[in-house]
C-alpha atoms as a PDB file:
ATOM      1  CA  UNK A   1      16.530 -11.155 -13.133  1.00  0.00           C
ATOM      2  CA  UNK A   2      15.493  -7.426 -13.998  1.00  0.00           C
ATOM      3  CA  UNK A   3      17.185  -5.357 -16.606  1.00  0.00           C
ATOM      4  CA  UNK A   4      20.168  -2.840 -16.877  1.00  0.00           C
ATOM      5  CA  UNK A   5      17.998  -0.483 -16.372  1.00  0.00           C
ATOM      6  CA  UNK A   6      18.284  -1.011 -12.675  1.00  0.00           C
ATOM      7  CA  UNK A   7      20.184   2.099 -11.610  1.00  0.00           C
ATOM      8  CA  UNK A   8      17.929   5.045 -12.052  1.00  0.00           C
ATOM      9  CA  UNK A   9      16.668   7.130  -9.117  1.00  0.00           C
ATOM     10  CA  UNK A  10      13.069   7.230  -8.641  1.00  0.00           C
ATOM     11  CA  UNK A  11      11.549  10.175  -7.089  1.00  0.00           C
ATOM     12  CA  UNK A  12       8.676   8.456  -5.094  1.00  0.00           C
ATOM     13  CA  UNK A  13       5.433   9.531  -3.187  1.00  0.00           C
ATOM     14  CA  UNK A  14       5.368   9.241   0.496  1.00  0.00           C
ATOM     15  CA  UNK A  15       2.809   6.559   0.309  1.00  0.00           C
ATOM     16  CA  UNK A  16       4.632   4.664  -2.197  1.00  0.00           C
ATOM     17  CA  UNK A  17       8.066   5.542  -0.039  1.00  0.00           C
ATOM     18  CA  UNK A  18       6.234   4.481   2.888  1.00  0.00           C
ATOM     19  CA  UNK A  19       4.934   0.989   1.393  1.00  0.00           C
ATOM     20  CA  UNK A  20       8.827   0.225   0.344  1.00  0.00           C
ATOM     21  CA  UNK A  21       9.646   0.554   3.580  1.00  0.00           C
ATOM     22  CA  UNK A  22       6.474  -1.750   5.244  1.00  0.00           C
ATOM     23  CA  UNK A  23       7.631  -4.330   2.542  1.00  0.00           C
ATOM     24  CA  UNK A  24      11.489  -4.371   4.153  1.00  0.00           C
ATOM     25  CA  UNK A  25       9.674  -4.237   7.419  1.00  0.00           C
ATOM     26  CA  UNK A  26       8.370  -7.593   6.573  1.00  0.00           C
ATOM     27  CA  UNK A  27      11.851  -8.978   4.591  1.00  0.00           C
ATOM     28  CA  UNK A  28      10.959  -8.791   1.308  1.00  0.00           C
ATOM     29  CA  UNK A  29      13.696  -9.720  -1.019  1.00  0.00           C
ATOM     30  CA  UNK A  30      15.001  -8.469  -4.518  1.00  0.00           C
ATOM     31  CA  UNK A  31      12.620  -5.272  -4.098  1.00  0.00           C
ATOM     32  CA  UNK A  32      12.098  -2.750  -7.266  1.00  0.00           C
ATOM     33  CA  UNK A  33      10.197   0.461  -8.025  1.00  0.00           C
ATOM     34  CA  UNK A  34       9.397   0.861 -11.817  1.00  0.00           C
ATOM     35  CA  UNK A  35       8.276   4.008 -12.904  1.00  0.00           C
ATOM     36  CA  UNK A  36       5.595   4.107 -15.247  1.00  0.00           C
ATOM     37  CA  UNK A  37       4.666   7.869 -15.790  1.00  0.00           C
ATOM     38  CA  UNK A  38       4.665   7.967 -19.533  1.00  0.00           C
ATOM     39  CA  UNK A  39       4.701   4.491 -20.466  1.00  0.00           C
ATOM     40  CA  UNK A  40       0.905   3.486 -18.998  1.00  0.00           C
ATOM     41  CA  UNK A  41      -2.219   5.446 -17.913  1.00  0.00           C
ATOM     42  CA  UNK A  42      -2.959   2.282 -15.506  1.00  0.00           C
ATOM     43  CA  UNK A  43      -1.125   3.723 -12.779  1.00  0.00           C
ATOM     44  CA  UNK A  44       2.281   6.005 -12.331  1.00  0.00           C
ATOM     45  CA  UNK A  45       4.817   3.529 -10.091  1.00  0.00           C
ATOM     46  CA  UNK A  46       5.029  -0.395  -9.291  1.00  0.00           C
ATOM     47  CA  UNK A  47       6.330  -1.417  -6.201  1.00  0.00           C
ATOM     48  CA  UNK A  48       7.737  -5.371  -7.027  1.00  0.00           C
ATOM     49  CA  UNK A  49       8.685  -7.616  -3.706  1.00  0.00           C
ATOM     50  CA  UNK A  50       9.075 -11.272  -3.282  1.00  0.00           C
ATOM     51  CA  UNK A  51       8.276 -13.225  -0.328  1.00  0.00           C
ATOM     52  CA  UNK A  52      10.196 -16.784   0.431  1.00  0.00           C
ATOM     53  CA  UNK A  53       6.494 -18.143   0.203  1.00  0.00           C
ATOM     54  CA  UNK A  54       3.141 -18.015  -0.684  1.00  0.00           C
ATOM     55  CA  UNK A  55       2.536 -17.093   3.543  1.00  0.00           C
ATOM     56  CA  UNK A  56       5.629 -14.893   3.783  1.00  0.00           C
ATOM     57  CA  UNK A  57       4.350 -13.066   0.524  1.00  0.00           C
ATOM     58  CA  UNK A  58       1.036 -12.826   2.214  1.00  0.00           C
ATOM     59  CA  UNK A  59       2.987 -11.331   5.499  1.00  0.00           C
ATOM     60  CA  UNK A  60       4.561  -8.540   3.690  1.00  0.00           C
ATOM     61  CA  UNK A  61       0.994  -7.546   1.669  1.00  0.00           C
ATOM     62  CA  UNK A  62      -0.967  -7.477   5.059  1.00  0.00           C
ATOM     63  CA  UNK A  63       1.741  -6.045   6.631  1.00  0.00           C
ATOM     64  CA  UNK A  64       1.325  -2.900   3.832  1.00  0.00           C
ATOM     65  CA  UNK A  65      -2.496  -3.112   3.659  1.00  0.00           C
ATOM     66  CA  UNK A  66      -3.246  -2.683   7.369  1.00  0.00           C
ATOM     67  CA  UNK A  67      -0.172   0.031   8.092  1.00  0.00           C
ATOM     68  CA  UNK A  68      -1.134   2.132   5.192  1.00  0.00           C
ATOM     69  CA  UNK A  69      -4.571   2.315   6.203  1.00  0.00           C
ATOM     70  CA  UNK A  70      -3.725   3.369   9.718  1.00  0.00           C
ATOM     71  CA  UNK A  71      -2.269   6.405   7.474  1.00  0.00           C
ATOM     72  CA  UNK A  72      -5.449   6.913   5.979  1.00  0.00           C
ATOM     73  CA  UNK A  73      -4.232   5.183   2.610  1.00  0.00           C
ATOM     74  CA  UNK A  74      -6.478   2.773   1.739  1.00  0.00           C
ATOM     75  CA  UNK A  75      -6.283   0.089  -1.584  1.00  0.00           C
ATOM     76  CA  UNK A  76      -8.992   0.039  -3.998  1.00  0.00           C
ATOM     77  CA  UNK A  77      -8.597  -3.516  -4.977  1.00  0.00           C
ATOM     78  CA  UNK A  78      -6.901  -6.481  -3.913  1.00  0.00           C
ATOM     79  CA  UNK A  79      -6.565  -9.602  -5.507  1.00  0.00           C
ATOM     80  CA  UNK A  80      -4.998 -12.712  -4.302  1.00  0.00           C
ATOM     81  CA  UNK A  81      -4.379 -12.362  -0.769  1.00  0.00           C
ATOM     82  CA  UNK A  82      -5.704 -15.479   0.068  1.00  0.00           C
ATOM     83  CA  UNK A  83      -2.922 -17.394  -1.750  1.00  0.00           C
ATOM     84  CA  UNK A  84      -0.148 -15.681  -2.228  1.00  0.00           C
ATOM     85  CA  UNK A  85       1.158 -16.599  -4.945  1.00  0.00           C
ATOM     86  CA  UNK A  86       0.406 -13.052  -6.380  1.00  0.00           C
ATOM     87  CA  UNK A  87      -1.234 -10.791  -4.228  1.00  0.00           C
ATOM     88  CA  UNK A  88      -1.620  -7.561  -6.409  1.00  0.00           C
ATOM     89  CA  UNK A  89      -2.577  -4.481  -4.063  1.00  0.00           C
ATOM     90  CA  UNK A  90      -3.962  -1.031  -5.992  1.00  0.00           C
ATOM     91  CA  UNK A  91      -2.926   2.366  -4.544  1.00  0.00           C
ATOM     92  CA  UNK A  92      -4.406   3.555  -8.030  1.00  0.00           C
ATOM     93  CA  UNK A  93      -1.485   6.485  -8.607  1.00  0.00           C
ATOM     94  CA  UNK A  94       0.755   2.625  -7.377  1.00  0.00           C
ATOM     95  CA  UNK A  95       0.344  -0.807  -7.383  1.00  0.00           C
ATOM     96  CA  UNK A  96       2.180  -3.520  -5.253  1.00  0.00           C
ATOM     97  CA  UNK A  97       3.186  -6.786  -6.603  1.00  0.00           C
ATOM     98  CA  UNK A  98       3.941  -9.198  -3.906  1.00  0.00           C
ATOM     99  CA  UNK A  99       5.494 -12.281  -5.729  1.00  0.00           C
ATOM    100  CA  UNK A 100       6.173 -15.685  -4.713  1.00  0.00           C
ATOM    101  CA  UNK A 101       9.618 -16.084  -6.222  1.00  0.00           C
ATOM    102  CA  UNK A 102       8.151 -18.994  -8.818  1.00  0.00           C
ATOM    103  CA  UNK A 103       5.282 -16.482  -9.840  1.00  0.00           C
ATOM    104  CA  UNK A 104       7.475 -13.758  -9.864  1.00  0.00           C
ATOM    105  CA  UNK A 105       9.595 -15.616 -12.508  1.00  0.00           C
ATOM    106  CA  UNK A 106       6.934 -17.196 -14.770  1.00  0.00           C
ATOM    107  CA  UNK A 107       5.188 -13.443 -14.681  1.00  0.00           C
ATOM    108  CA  UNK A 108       8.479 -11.349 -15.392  1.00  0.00           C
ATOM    109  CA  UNK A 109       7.043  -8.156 -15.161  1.00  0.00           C
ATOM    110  CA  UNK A 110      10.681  -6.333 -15.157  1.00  0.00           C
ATOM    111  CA  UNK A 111      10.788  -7.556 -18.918  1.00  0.00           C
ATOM    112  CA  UNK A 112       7.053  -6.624 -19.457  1.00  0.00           C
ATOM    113  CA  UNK A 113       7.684  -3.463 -18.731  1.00  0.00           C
ATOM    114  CA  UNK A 114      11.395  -3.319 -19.571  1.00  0.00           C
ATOM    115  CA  UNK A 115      11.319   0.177 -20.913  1.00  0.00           C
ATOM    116  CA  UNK A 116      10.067   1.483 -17.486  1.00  0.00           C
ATOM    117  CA  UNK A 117      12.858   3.520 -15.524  1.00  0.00           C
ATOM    118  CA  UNK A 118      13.861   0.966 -12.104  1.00  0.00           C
ATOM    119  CA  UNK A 119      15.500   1.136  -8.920  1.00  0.00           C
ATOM    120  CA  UNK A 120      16.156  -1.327  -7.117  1.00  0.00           C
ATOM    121  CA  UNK A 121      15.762  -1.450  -3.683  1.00  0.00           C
ATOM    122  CA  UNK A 122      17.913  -2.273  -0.965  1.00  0.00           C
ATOM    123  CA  UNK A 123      16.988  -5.239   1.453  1.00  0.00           C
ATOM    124  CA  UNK A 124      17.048  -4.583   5.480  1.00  0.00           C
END
């Protein structure tokens, strides 16, 4: 699914670090950090996760939201949530994309943002 571009080391933030690691927590699948710095003035990193389903998608995005703010890191805006088909989570210097695997493949936001440095993340 995402380009050859897949290799690169990114050198993330502890929060966003930390949120990789909530989302593998949960079992996300086919997880990827794209690095934006340079390429938008939106935000610097996405963090892109699929659940199995629209309420294991929403699992993993609670599962971030509430842990992170325990850390004191708390989302300015959160859409979808209540579905799950997308639930889109804003960290501002990061955003989380929590995909069900159908929205995730209509949406393609690997080739969106193709030129964007990746890594791809390991599963637990």
């Amino acid at each position: 699914m995402a380009p050859e571009n897949t290799s690169t080391q990114i050198e993330m933030t502890p929060a966003l670090s930390r949120a990789t690691e909530l989302a593998a927590d949960r079992k996300g699948v086919d997880m990827m950090v794209m690095d934006l710095r340079g390429i938008s003035n939106a935000t610097d990193y996405f963090l892109i996760v699929s659940g199995t389903s629209d309420m294991h998608a929403r699992s993993i995005a609670e599962h971030i939201i509430e842990e992170l703010k325990k850390e004191d890191v708390r989302p300015s805006h959160v859409e979808g949530l209540r579905t799950g088909r997308w639930v889109l989570i804003d960290y501002i210097d990061f955003i989380v994309h929590v995909f069900h695997p159908a929205a995730r493949e209509f949406y393609q936001l690997e080739r969106l943002w193709g030129d964007a440095p990746m890594q791809a993340l390991e599963e637990a």
